[in-house]
C-alpha atoms as a PDB file:
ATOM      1  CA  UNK A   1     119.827 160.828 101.662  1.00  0.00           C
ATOM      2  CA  UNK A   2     120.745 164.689 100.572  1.00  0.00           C
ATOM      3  CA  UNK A   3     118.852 165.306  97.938  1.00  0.00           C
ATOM      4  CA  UNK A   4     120.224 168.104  95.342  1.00  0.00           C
ATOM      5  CA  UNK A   5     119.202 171.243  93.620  1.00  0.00           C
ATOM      6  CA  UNK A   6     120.353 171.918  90.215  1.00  0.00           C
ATOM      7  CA  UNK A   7     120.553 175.919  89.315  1.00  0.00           C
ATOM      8  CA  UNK A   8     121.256 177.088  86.131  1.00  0.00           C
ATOM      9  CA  UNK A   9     124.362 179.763  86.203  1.00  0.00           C
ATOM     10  CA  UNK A  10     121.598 182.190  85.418  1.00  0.00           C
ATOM     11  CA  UNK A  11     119.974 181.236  88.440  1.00  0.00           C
ATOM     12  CA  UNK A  12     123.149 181.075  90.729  1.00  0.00           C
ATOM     13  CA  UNK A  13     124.389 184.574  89.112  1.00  0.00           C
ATOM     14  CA  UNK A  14     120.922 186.052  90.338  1.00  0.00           C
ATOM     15  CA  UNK A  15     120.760 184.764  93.594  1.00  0.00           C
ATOM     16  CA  UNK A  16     124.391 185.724  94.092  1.00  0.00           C
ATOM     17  CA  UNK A  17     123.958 188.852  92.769  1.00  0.00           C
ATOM     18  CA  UNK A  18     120.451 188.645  95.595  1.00  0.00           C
ATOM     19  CA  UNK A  19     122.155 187.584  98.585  1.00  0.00           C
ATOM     20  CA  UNK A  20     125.345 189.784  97.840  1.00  0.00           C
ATOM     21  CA  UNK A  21     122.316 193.106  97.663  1.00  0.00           C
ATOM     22  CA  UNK A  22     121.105 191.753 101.128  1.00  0.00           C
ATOM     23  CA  UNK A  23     123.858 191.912 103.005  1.00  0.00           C
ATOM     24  CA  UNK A  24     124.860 195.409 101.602  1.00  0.00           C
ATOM     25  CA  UNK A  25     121.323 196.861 102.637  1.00  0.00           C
ATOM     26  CA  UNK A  26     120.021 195.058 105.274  1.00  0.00           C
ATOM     27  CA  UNK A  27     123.945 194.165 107.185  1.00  0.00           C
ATOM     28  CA  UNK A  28     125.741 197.112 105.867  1.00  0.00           C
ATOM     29  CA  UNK A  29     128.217 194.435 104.518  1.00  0.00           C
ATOM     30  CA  UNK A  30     129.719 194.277 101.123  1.00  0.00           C
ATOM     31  CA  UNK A  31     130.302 190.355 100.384  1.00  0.00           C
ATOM     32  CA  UNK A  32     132.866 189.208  97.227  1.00  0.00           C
ATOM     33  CA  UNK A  33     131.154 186.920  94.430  1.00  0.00           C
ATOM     34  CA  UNK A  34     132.824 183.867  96.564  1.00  0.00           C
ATOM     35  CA  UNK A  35     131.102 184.467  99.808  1.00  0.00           C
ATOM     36  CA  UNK A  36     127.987 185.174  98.626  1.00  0.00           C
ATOM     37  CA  UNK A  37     128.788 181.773  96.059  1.00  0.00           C
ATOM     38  CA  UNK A  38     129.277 180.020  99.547  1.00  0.00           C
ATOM     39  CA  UNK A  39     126.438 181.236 101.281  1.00  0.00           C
ATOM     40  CA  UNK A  40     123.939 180.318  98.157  1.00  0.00           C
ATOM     41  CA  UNK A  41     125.989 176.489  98.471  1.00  0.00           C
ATOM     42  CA  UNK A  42     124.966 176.537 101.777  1.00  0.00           C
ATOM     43  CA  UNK A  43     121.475 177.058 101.478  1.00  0.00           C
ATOM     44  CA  UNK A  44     121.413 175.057  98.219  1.00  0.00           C
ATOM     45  CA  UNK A  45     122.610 172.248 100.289  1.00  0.00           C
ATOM     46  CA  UNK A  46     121.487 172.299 103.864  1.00  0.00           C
ATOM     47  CA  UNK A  47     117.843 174.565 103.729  1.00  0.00           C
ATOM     48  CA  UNK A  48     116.425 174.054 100.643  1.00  0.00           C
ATOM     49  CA  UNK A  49     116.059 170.373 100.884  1.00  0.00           C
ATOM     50  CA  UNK A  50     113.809 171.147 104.003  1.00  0.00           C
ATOM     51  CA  UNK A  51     111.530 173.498 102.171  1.00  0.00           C
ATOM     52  CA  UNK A  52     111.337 170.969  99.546  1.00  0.00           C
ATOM     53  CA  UNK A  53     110.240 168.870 101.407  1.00  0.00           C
ATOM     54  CA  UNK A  54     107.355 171.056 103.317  1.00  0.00           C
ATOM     55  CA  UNK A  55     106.611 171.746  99.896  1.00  0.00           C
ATOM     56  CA  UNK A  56     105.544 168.206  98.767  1.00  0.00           C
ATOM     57  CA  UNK A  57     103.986 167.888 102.467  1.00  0.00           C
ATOM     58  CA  UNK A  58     101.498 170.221 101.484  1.00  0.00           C
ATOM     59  CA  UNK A  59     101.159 169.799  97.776  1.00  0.00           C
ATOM     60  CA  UNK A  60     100.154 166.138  99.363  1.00  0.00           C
ATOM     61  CA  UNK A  61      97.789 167.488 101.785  1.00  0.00           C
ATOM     62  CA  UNK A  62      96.310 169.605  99.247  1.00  0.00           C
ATOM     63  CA  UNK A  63      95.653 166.797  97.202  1.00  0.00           C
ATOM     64  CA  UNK A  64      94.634 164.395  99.496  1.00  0.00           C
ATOM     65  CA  UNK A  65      91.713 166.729 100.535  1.00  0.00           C
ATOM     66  CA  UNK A  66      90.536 167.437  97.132  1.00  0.00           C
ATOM     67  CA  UNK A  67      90.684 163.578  96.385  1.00  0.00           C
ATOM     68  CA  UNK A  68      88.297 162.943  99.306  1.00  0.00           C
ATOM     69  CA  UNK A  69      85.743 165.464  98.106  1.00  0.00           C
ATOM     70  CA  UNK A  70      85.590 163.813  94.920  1.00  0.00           C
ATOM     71  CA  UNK A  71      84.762 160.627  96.646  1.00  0.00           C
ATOM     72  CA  UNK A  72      82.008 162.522  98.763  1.00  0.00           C
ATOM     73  CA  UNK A  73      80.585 163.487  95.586  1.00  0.00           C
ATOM     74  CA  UNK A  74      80.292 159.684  94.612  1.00  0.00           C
ATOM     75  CA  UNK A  75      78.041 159.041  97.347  1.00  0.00           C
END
């Protein structure tokens, strides 16, 4: 199941607007308001689920190991 991201067009203007100054200084490429659209689709649709997801993974693990100190302390 994909999960998806919902970006305000705030959000989507500014990460345009970032992935559009990326390729300009770091690739010496100038990219249109569609490609760089594309691009931030792409990664909206294929990457960020993954970092979600490493996200929760840790928030979890975070969690879990303060959880189990509390317990300690009821010993």
């Amino acid at each position: 199941m994909k999960q998806s991201f919902e970006l305000t067009p705030q959000q989507k203007e500014d990460m345009t607007a970032a992935i559009k100054s990326y390729f300009s200084k770091e690739r010496n490429e100038d990219l249109g308001d569609l490609a760089a659209s594309l691009i931030l689709d792409f990664f909206t649709e294929e990457l960020a689920p993954k970092f979600y997801n490493i996200g929760v993974e840790d928030s979890h693990a975070f969690l879990s190991a303060k959880l189990e100190d509390i317990f300690e302390i009821q010993k």
